[in-house]
C-alpha atoms as a PDB file:
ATOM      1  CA  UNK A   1       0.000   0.000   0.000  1.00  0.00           C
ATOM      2  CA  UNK A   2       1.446   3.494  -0.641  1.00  0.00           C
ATOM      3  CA  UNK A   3       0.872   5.455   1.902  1.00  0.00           C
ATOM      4  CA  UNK A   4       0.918   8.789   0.721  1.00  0.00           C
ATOM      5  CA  UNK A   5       2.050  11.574   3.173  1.00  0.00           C
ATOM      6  CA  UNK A   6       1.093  15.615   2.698  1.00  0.00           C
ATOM      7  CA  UNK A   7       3.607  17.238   3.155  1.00  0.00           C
ATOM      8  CA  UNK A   8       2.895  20.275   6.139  1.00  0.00           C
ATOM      9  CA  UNK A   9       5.630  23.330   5.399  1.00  0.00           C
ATOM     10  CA  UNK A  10       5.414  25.775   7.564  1.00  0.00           C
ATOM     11  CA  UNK A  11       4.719  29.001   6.540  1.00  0.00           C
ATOM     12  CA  UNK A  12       2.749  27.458   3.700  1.00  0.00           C
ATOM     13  CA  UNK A  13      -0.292  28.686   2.511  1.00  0.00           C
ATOM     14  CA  UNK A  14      -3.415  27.744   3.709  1.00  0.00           C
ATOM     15  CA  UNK A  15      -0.888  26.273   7.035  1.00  0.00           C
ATOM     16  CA  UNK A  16      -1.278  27.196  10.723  1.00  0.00           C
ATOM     17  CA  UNK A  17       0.982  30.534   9.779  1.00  0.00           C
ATOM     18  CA  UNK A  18      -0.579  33.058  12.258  1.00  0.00           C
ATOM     19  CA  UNK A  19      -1.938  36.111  10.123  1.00  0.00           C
ATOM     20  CA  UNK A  20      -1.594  38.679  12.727  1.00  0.00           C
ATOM     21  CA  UNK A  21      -3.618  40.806  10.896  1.00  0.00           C
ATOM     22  CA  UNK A  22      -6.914  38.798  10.887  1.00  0.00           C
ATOM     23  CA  UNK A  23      -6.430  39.199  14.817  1.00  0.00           C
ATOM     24  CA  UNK A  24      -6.924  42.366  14.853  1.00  0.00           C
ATOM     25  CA  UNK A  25      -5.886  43.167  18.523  1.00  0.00           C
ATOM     26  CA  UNK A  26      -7.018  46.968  18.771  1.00  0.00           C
ATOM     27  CA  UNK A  27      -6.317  47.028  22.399  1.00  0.00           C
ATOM     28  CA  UNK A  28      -5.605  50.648  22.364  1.00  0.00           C
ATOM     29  CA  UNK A  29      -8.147  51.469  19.994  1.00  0.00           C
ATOM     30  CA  UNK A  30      -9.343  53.996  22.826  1.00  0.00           C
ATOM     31  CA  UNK A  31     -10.383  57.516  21.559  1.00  0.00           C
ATOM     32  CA  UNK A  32      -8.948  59.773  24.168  1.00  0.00           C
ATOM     33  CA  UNK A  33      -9.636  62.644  22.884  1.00  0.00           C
ATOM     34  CA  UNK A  34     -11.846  64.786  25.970  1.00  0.00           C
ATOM     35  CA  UNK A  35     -15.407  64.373  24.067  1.00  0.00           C
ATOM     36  CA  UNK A  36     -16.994  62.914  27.161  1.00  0.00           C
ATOM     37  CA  UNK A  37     -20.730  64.064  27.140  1.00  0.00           C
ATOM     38  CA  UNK A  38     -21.348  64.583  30.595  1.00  0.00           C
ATOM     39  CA  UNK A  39     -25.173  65.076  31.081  1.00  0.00           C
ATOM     40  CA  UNK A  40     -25.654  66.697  34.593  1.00  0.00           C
ATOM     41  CA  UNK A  41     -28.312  69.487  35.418  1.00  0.00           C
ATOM     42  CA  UNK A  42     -25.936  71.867  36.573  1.00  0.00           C
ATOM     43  CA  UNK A  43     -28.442  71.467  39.897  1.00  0.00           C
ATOM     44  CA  UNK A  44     -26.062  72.886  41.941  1.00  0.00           C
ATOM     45  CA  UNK A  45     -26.027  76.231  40.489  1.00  0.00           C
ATOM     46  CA  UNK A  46     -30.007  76.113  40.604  1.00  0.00           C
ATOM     47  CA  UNK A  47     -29.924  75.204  44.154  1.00  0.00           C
ATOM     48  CA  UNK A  48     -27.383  78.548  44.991  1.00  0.00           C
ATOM     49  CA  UNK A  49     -29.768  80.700  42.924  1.00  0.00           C
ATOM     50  CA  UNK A  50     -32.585  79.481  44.805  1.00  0.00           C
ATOM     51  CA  UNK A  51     -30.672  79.877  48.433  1.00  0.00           C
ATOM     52  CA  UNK A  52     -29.678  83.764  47.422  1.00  0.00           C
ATOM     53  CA  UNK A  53     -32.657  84.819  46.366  1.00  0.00           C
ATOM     54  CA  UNK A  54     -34.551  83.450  49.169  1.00  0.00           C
ATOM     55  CA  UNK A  55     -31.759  85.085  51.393  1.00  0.00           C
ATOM     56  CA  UNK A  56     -32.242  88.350  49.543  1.00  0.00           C
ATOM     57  CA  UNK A  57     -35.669  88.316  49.853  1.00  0.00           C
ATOM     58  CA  UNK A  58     -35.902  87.688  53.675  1.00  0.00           C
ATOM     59  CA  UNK A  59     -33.171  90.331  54.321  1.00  0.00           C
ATOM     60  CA  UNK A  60     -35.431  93.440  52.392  1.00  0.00           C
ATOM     61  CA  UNK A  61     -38.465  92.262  54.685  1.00  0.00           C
ATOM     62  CA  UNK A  62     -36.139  92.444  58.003  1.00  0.00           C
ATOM     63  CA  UNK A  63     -34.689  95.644  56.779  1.00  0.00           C
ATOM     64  CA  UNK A  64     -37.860  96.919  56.170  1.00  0.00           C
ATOM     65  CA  UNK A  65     -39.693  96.187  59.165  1.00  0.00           C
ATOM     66  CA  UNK A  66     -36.651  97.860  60.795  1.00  0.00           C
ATOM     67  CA  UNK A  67     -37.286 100.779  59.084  1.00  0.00           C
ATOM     68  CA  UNK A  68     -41.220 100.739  60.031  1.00  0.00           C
ATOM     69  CA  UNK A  69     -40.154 100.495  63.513  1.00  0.00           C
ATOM     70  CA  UNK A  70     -37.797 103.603  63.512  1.00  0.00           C
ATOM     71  CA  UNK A  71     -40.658 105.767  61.454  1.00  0.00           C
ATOM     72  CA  UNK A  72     -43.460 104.820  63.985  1.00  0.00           C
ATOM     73  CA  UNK A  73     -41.605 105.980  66.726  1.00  0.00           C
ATOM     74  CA  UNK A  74     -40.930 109.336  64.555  1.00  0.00           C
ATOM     75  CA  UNK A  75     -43.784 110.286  63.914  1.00  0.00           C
ATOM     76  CA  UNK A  76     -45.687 109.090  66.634  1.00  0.00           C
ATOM     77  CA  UNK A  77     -47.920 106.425  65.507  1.00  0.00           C
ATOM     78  CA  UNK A  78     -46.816 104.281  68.565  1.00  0.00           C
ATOM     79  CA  UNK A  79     -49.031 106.371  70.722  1.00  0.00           C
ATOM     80  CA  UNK A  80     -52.004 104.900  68.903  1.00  0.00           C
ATOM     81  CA  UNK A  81     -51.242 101.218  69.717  1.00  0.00           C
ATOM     82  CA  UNK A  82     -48.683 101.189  72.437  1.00  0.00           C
ATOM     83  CA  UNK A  83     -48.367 102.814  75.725  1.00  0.00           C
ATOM     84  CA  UNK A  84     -45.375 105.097  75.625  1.00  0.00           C
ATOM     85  CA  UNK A  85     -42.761 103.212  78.125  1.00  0.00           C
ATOM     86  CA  UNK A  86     -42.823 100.672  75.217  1.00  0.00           C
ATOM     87  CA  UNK A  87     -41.643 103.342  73.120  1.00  0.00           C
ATOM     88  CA  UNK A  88     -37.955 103.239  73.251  1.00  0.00           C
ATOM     89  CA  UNK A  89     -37.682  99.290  73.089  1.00  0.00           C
ATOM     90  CA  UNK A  90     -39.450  99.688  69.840  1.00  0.00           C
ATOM     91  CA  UNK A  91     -37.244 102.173  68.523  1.00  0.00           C
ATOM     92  CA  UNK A  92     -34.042 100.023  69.815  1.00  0.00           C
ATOM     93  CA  UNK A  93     -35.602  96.936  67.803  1.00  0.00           C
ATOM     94  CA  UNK A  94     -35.667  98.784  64.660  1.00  0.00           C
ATOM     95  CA  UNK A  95     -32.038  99.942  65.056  1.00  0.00           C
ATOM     96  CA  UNK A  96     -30.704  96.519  65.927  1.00  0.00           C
ATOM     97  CA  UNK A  97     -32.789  94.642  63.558  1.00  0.00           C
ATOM     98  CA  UNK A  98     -31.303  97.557  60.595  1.00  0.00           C
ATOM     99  CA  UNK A  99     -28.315  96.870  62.248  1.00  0.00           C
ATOM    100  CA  UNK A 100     -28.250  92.991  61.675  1.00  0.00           C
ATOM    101  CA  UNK A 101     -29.840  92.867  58.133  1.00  0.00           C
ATOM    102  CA  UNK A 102     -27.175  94.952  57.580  1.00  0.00           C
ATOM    103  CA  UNK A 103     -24.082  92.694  58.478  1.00  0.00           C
ATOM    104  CA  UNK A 104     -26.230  89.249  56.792  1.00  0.00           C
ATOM    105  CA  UNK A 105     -26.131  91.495  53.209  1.00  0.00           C
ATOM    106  CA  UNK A 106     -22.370  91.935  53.857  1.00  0.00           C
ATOM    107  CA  UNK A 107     -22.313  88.597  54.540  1.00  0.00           C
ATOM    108  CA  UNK A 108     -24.480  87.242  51.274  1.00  0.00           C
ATOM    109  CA  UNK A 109     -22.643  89.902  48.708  1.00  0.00           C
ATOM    110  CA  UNK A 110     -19.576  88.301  50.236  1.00  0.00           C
ATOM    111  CA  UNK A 111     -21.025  84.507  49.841  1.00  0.00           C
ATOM    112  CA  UNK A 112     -22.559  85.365  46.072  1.00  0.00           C
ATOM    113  CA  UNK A 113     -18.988  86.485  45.401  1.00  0.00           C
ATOM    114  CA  UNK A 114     -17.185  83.225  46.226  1.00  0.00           C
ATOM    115  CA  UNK A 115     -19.754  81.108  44.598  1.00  0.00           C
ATOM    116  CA  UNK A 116     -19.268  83.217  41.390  1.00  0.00           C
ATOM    117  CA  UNK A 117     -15.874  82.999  41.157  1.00  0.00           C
ATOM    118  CA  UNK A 118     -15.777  78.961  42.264  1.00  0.00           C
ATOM    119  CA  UNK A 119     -17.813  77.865  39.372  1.00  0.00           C
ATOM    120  CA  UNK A 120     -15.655  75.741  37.232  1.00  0.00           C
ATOM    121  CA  UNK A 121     -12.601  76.587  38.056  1.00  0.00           C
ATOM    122  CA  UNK A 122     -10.589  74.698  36.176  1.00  0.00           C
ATOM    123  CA  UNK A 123      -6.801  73.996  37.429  1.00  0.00           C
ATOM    124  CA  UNK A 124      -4.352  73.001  36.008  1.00  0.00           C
ATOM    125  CA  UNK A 125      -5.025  68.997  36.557  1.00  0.00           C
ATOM    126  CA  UNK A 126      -8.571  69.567  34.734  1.00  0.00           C
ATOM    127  CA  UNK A 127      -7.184  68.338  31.537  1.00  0.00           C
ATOM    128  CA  UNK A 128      -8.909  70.741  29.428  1.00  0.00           C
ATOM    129  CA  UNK A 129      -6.463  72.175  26.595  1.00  0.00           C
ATOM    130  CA  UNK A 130      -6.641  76.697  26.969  1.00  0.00           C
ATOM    131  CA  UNK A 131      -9.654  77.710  25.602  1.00  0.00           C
ATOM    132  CA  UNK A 132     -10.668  74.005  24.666  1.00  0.00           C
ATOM    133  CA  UNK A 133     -14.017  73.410  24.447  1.00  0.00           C
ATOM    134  CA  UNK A 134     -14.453  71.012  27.970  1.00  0.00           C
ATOM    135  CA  UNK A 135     -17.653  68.484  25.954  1.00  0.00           C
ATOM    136  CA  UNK A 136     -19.820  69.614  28.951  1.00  0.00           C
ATOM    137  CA  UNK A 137     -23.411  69.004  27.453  1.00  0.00           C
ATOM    138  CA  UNK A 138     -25.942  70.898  29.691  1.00  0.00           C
ATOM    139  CA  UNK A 139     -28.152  67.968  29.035  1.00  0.00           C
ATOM    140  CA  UNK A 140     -31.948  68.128  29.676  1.00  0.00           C
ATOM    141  CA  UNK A 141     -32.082  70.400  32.643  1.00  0.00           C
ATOM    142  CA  UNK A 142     -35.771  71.706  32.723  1.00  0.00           C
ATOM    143  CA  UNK A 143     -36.571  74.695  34.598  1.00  0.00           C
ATOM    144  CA  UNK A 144     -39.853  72.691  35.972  1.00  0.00           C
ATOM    145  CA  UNK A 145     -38.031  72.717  39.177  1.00  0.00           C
ATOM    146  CA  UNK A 146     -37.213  75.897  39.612  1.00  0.00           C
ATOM    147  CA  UNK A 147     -40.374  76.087  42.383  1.00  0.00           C
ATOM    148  CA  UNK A 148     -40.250  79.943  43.690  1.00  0.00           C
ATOM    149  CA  UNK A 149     -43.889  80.462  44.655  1.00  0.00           C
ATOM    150  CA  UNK A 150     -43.420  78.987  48.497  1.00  0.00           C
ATOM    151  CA  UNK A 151     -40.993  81.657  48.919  1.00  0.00           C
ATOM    152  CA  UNK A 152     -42.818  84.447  47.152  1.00  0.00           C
ATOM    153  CA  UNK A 153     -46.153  83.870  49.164  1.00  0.00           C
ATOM    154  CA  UNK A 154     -43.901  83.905  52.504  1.00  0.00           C
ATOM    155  CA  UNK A 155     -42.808  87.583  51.703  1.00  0.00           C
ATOM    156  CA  UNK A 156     -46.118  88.323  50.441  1.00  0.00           C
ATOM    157  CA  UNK A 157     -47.784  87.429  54.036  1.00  0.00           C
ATOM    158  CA  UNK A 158     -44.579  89.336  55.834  1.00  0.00           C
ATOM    159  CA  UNK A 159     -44.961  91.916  53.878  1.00  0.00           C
ATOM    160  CA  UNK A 160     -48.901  92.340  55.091  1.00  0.00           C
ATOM    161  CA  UNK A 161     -47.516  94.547  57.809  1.00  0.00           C
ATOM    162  CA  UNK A 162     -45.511  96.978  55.896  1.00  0.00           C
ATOM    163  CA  UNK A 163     -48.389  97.576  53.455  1.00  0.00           C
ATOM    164  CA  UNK A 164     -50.888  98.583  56.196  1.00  0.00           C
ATOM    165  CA  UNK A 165     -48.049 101.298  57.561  1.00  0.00           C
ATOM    166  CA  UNK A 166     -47.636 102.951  53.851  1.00  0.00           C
ATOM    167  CA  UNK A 167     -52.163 103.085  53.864  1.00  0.00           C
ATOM    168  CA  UNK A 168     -51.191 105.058  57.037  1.00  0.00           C
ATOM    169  CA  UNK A 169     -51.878 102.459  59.934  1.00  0.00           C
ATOM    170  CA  UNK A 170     -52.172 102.964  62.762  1.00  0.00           C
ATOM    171  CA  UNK A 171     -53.751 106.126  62.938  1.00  0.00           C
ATOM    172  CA  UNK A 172     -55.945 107.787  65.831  1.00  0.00           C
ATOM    173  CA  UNK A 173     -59.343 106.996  63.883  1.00  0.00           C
ATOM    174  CA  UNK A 174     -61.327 104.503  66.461  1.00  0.00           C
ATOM    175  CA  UNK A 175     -64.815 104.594  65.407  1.00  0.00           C
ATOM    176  CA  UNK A 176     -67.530 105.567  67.142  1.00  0.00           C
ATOM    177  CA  UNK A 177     -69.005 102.128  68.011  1.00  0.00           C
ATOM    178  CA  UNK A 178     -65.805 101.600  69.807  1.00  0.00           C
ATOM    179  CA  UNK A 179     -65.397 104.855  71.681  1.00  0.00           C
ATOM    180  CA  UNK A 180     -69.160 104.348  72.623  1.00  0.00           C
ATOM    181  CA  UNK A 181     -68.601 100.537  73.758  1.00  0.00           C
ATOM    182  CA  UNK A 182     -65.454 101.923  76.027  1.00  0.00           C
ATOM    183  CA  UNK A 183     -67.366 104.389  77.608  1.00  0.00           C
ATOM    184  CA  UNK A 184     -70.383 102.390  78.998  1.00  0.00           C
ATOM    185  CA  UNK A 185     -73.497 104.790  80.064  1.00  0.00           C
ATOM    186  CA  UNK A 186     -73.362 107.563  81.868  1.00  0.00           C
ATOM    187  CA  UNK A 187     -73.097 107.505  85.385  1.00  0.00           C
ATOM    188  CA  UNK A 188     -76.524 109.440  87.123  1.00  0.00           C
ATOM    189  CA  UNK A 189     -75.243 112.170  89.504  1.00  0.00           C
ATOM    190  CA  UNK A 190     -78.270 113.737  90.204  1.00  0.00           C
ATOM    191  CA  UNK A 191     -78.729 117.617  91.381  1.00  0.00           C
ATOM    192  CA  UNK A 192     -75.246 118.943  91.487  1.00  0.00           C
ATOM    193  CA  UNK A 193     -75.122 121.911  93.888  1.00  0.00           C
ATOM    194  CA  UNK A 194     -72.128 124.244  93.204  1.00  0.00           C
ATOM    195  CA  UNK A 195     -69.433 124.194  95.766  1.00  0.00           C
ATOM    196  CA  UNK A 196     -67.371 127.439  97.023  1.00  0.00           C
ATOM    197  CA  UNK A 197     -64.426 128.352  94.708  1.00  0.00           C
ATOM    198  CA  UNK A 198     -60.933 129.109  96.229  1.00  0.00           C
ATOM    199  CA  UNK A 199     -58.410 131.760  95.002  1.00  0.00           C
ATOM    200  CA  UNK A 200     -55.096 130.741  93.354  1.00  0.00           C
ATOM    201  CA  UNK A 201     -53.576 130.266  89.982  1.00  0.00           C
ATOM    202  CA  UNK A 202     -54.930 128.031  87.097  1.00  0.00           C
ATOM    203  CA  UNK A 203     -53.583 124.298  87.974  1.00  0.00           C
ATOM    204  CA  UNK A 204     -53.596 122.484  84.510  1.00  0.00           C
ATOM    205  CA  UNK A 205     -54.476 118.832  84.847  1.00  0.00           C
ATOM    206  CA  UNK A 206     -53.621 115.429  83.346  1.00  0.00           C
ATOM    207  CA  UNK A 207     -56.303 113.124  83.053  1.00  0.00           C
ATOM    208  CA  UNK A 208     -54.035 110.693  85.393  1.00  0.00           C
ATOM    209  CA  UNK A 209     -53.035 113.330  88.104  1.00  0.00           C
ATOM    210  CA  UNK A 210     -57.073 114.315  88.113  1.00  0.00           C
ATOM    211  CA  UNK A 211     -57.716 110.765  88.218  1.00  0.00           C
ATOM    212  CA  UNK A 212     -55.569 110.075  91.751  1.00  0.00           C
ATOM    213  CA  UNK A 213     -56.741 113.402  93.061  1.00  0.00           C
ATOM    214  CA  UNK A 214     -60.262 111.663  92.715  1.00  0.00           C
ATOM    215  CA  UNK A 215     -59.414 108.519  94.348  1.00  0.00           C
ATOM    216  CA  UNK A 216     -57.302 109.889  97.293  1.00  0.00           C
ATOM    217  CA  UNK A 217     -59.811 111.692  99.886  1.00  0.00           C
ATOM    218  CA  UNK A 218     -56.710 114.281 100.941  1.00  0.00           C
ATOM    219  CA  UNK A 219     -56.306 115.664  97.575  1.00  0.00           C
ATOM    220  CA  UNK A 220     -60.014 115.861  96.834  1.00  0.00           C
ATOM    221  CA  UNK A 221     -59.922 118.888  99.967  1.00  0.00           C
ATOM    222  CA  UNK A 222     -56.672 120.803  98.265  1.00  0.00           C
ATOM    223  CA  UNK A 223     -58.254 120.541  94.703  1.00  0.00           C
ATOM    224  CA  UNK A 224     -61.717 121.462  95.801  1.00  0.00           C
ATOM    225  CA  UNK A 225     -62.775 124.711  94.435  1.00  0.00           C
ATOM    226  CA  UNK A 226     -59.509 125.118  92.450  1.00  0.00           C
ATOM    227  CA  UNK A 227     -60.116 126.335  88.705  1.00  0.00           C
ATOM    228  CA  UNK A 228     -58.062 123.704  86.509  1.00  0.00           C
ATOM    229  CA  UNK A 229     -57.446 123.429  83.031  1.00  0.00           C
ATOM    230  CA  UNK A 230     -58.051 119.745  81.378  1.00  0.00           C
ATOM    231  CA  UNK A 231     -57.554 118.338  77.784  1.00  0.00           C
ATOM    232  CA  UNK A 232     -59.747 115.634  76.692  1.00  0.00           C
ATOM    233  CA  UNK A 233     -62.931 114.162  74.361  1.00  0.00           C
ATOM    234  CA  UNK A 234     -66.626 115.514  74.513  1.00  0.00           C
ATOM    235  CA  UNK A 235     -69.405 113.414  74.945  1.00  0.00           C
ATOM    236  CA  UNK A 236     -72.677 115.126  75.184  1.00  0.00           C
ATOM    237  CA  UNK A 237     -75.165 114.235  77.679  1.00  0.00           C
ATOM    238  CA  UNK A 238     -77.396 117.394  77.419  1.00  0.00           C
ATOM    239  CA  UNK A 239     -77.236 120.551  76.292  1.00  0.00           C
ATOM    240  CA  UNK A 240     -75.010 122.126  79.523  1.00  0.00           C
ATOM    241  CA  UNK A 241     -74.086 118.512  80.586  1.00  0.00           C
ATOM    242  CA  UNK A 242     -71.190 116.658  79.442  1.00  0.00           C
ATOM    243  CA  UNK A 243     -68.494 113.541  79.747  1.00  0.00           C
ATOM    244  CA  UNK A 244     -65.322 114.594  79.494  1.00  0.00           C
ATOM    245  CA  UNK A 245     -62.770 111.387  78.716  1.00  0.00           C
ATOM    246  CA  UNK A 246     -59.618 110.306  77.695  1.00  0.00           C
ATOM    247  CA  UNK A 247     -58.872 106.936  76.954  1.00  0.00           C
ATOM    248  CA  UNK A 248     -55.724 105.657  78.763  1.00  0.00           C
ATOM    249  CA  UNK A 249     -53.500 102.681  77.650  1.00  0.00           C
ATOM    250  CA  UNK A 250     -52.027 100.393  80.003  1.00  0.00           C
ATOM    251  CA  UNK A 251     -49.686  98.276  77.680  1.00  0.00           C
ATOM    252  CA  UNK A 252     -51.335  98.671  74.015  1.00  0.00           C
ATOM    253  CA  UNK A 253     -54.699  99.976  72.470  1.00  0.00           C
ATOM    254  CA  UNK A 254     -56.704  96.771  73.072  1.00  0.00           C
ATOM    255  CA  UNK A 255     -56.844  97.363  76.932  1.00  0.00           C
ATOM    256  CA  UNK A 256     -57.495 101.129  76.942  1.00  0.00           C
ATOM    257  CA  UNK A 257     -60.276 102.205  79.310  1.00  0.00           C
ATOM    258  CA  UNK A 258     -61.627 105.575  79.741  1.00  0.00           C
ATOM    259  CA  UNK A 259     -60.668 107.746  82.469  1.00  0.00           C
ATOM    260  CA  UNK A 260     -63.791 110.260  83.405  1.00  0.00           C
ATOM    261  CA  UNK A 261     -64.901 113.756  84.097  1.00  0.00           C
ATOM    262  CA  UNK A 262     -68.153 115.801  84.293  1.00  0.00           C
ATOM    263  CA  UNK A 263     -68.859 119.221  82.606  1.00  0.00           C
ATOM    264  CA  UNK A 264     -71.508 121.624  83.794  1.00  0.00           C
ATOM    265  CA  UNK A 265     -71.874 124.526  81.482  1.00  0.00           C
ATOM    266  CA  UNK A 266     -74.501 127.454  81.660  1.00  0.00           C
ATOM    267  CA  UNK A 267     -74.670 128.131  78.081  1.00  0.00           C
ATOM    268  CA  UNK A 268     -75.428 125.857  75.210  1.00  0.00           C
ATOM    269  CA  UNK A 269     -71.699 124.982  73.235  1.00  0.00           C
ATOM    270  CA  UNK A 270     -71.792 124.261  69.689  1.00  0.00           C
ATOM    271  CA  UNK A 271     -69.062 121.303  70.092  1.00  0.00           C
ATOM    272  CA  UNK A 272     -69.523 118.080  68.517  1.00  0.00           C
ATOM    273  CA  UNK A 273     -69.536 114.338  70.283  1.00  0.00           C
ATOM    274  CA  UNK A 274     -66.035 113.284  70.366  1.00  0.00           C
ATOM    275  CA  UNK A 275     -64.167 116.984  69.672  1.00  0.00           C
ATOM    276  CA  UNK A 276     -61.041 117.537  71.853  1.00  0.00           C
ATOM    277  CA  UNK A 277     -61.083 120.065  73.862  1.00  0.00           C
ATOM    278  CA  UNK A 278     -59.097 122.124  77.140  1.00  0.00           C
ATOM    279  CA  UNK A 279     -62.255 122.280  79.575  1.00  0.00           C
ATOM    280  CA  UNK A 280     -61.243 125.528  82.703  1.00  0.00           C
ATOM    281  CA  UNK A 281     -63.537 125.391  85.175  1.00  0.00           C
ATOM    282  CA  UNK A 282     -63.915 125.361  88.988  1.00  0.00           C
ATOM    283  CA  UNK A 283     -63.416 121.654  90.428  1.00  0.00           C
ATOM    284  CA  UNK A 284     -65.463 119.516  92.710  1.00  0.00           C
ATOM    285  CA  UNK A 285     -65.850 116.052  93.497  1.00  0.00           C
ATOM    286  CA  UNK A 286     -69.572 114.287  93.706  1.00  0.00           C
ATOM    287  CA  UNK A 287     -70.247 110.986  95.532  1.00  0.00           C
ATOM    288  CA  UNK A 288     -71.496 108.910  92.685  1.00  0.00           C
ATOM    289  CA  UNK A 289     -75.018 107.837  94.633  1.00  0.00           C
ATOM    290  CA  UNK A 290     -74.793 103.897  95.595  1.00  0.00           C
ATOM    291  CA  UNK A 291     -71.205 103.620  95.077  1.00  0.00           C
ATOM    292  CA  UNK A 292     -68.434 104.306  97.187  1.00  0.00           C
ATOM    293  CA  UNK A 293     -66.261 106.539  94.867  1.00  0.00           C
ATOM    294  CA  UNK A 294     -66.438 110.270  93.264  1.00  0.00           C
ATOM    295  CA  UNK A 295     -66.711 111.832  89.673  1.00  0.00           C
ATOM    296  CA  UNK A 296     -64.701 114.850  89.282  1.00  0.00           C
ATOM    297  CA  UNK A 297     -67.293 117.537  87.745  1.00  0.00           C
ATOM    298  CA  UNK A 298     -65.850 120.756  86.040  1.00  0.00           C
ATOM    299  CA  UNK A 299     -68.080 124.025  86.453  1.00  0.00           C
ATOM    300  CA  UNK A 300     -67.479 125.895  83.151  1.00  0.00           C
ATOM    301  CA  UNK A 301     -68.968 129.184  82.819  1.00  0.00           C
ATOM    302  CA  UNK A 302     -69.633 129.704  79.012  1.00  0.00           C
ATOM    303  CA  UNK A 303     -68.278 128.715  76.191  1.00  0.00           C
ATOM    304  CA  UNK A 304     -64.792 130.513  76.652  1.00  0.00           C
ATOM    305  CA  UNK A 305     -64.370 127.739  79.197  1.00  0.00           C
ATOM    306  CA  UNK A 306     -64.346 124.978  76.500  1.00  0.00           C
ATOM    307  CA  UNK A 307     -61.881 125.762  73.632  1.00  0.00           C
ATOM    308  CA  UNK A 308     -60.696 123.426  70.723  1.00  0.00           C
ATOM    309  CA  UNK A 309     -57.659 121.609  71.020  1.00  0.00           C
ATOM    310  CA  UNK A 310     -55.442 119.378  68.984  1.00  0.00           C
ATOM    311  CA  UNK A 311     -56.103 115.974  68.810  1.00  0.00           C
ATOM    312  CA  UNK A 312     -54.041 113.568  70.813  1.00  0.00           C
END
């Protein structure tokens, strides 16, 4: 048998030579070339935005009520609402509160400044070539989140305030239901017989100092008979009988309660319920009949006696 035997040359074709080429090994087939596409919302920069103006916002409402503060205690509007030892802590508020709103926008103009100047800041290990264009795509960053109303509404319901002080609140207009309400009805004094008058000078009268003359029996005899000069609200009771008030405030308006006088006149005044005016007449006290306490009453003459004054 002839055994016939192929012969196997290496290198041959169609051999196990190793074509290199149909291996194609591209382990560095690696484009390095900076084209990554980085998709990312830039969120931070949203969430800053958000944080300032929020900050920005809150420190024009602080300033601002500072500035109401300070104004109300210039041009006396406190004296509406607020019994006037509580005057000068108001006005030191405002300052400090100016004072502090001051130093936080110092503070955020500093912060916005850094956060400006951070935003990429690219060093020298960045990679980037000068000028190169760094393949950050912005991606799909909607603005849907950009949610501003919460805050708005906040400055909208701190700002309630401040809008009622530029209408002009508070101002010295209670209505009449009010006064009326304060006042109660009139006490009943009965015949009033006219007491003896003493010499001396004119002793003008706050409603407070005639107020503890009436409560304090010893002061009732020095002040009996005195002419005295007092400032304070009409309130007609008939045509020569009157209530003279003031309204006095313990700590603020809502717990003001009227402090009281009487006027007898002899002649018919053409004053209106609830004018102010300086009442000079001779003093006396009356027993108020079935309680234990007194009503000062002020004897006017005519209507020289009651003269308009200026609002308080």
């Amino acid at each position: 048998m002839d055994h016939v035997h192929e012969s196997h040359t290496p290198g041959a074709a169609g051999g196990h030579a190793h074509d290199h080429a149909s291996h194609d090994h591209q382990h560095h087939d690696h484009d390095h070339g900076h084209d990554h596409n980085h998709d990312h919302g830039h969120g931070h920069s949203h969430g800053a935005g958000e944080y300032f103006l929020e900050q920005l916002l809150t420190i024009l409402i602080c300033g601002a009520f500072g500035v109401v503060a300070i104004l109300m205690w210039y041009d006396n509007r406190l004296d509406h609402i607020l019994a006037n030892e509580f005057h000068a802590w108001v006005l030191a508020g405002g300052v400090t509160l100016l004072v502090f709103t001051t130093i936080r926008a110092i503070s955020l103009w500093v912060a916005a400044g850094s956060a400006s100047h951070a935003h990429h800041d690219h060093g020298p290990d960045c990679g980037h070539a000068p000028g190169a264009d760094c393949g950050h795509g912005h991606g799909d960053h909607s603005h849907d989140d950009h949610e501003h109303g919460g805050i708005f509404w906040r400055i909208v319901v701190l700002a309630f305030p401040i809008l009622l002080f530029i209408m002009g609140l508070p101002n010295s207009g209670f209505s009449t239901e009010w006064k009326e309400r304060r006042l109660g009805k009139d006490v009943e004094l009965g015949e009033i017989t006219a007491g003896s008058e003493k010499a001396g000078n004119v002793l003008t009268f706050s409603f407070d100092e005639l107020n503890n003359s009436t409560n304090d029996s010893g002061k009732r005899a020095e002040y009996e008979g005195r002419t005295v000069r007092v400032k304070g609200q009409l309130k007609k009771i008939s045509d020569r009988e009157f209530t003279l008030f003031k309204m006095k405030m313990n700590c603020c308006a809502a717990d003001m309660i009227p402090l009281k006088a009487r006027i007898k006149t002899n002649s018919v005044t053409a004053l209106k319920d609830y004018d102010w005016v300086t009442a000079e007449g001779v003093l006396q006290f009356v027993e108020v009949p079935g309680k234990n306490q007194y009503m000062p009453v002020i004897r006017v003459k005519d209507d020289r006696g009651m003269q308009k004054a200026q609002p308080e």
